[in-house]
Protein backbone atom coordinates (compact mmCIF):
# COMPACT_ATOMS: atom_id res chain seq x y z
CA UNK A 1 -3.14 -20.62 -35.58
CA UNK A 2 -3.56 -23.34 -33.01
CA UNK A 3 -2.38 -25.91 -35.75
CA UNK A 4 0.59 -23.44 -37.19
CA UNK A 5 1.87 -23.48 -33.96
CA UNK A 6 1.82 -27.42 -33.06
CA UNK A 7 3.73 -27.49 -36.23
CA UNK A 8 6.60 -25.53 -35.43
CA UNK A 9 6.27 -27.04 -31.88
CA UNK A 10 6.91 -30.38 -33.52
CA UNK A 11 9.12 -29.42 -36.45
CA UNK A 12 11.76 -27.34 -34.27
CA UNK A 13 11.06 -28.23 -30.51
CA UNK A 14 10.19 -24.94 -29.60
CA UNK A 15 6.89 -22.98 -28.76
CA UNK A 16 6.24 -19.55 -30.69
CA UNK A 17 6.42 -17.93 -27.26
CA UNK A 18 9.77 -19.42 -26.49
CA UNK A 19 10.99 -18.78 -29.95
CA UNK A 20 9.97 -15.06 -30.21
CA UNK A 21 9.36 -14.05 -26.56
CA UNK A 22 13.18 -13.67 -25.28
CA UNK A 23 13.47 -15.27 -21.72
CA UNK A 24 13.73 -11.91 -19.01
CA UNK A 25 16.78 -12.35 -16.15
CA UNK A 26 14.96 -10.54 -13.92
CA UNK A 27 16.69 -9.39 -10.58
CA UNK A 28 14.81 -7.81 -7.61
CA UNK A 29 15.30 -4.09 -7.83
CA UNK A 30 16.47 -3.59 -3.46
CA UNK A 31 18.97 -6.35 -3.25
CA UNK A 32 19.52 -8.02 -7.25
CA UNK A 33 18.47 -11.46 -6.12
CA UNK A 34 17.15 -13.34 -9.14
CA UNK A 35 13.19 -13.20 -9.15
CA UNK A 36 11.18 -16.21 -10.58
CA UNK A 37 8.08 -13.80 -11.82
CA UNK A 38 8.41 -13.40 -15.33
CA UNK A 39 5.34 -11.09 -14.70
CA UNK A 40 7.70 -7.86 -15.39
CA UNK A 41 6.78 -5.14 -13.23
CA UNK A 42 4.38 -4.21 -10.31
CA UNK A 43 1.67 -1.14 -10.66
CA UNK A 44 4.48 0.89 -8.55
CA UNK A 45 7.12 -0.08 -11.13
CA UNK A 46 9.26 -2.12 -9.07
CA UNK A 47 10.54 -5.48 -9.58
CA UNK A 48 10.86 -7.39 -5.83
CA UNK A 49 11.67 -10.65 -5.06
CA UNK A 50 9.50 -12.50 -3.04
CA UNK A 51 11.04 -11.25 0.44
CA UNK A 52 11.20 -7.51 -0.66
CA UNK A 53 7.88 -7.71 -1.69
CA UNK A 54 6.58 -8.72 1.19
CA UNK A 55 8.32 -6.43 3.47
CA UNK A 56 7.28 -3.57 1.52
CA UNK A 57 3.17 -4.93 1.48
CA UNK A 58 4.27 -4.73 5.09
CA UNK A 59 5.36 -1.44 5.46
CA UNK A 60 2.15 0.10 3.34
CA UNK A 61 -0.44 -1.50 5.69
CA UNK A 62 1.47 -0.48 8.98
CA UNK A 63 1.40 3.41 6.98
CA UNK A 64 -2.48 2.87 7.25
CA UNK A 65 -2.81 3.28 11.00
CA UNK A 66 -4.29 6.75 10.65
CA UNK A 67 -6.51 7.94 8.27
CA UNK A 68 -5.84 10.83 6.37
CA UNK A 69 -8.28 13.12 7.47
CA UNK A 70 -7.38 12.24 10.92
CA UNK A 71 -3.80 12.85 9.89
CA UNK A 72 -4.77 16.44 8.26
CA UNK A 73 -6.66 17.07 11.08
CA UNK A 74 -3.97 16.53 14.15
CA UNK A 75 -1.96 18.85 11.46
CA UNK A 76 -4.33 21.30 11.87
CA UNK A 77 -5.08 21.18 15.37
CA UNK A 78 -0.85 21.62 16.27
CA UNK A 79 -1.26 24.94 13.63
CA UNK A 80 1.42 23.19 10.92
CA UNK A 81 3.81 23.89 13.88
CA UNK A 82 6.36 20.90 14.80
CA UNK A 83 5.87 20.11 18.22
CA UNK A 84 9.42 19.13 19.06
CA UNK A 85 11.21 22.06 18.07
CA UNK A 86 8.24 24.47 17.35
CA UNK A 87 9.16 25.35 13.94
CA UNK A 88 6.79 25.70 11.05
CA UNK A 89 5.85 22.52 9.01
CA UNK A 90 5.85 23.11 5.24
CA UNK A 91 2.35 21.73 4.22
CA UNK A 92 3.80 20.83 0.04
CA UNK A 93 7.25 19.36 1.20
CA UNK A 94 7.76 16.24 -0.55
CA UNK A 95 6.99 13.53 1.71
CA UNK A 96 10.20 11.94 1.85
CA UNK A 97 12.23 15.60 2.68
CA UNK A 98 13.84 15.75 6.14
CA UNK A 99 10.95 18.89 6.74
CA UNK A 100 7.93 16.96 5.96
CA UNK A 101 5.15 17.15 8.30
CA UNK A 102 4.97 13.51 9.93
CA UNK A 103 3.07 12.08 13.21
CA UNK A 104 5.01 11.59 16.44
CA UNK A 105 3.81 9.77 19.37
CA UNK A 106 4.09 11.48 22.47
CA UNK A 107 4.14 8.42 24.08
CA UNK A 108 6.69 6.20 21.84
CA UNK A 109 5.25 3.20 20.66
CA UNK A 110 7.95 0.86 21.42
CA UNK A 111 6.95 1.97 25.38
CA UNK A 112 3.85 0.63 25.45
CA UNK A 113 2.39 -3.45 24.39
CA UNK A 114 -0.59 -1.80 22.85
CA UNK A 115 0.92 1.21 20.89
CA UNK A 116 -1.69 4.29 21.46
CA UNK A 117 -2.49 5.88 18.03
CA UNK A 118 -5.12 8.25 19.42
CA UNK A 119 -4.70 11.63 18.55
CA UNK A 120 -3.84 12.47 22.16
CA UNK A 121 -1.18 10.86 21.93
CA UNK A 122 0.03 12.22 18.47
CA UNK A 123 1.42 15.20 17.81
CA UNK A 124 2.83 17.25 14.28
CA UNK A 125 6.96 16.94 13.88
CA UNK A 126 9.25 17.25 10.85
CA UNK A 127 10.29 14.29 10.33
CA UNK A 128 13.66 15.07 10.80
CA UNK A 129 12.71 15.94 14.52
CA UNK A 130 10.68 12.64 14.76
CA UNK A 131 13.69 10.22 13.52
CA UNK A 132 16.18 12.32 15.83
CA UNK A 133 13.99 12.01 19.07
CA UNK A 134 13.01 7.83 18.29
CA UNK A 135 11.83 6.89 21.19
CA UNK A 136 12.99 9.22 23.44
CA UNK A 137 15.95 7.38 25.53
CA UNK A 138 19.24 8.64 23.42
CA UNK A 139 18.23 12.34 22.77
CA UNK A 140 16.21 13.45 25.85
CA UNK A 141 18.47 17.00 26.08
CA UNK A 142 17.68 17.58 22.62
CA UNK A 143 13.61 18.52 22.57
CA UNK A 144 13.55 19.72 26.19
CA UNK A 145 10.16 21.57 25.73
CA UNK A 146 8.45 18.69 24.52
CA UNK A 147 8.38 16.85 27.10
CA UNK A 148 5.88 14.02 27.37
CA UNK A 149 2.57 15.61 27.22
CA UNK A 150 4.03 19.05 27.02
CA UNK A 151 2.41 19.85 23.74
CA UNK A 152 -0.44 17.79 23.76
């Protein structure tokens, strides 16, 4: 094969792969910037330039704060009740629904140097709730029973 293929190398300038492997215009799948991988896709089917990719390698570690049991378990402890506006939490939501059970810290991270991921200082909120109350300076009237350390 080796030989075959040096042949048509030097008979017609091109490689078998060139030849019969068309070339991919690949485009990162977030913002359609060209990508220079011709690896194809990633295990989670995305194609991400080099940028993208990082930011989302990024995002997946900072995810990995709390482990899941400890997650579960903070769920449990709040009764699948959200803290901030003491509705129920619906355990199967898909995780990306505005009602998904997510972790809110009482004490916002952005207030502290160190953020404090203990579970006293995390509490069960839809997400919805959680994204609405941020960090606590624009929407204070909002969740007035949760207070800081209110629920806790």
């Amino acid at each position: 094969m080796r030989k075959y293929a040096a042949k048509v190398r030097e008979r017609d300038g091109v490689s078998l792969t060139q030849r019969y492997r068309p070339a991919k215009n690949v485009t990162c799948d977030w913002c359609a910037a060209p990508v220079r991988s011709n690896s194809g896709r990633a295990r989670d089917g995305l194609v991400l330039c080099q940028r993208h990719r990082t930011k989302k390698r990024d995002s997946e570690a900072e995810r990995e704060w709390i482990s899941r049991r400890d997650r579960l378990a903070i769920y449990e402890r709040d009764g699948w009740i959200c803290q901030l506006c003491f509705e129920p939490v619906d355990r199967e939501a898909y995780h990306l629904d505005d009602w998904a059970p997510s972790l809110d810290h009482i004490i916002p991270r952005s207030h502290m140097l160190i953020p404090d991921h203990s579970p006293s200082n995390l509490r069960l909120a839809h997400r919805w709730c959680n994204a609405v109350r941020g960090d606590g300076t624009y929407h204070g009237d909002l969740f007035k029973g949760a207070a800081v350390g209110a629920a806790a």
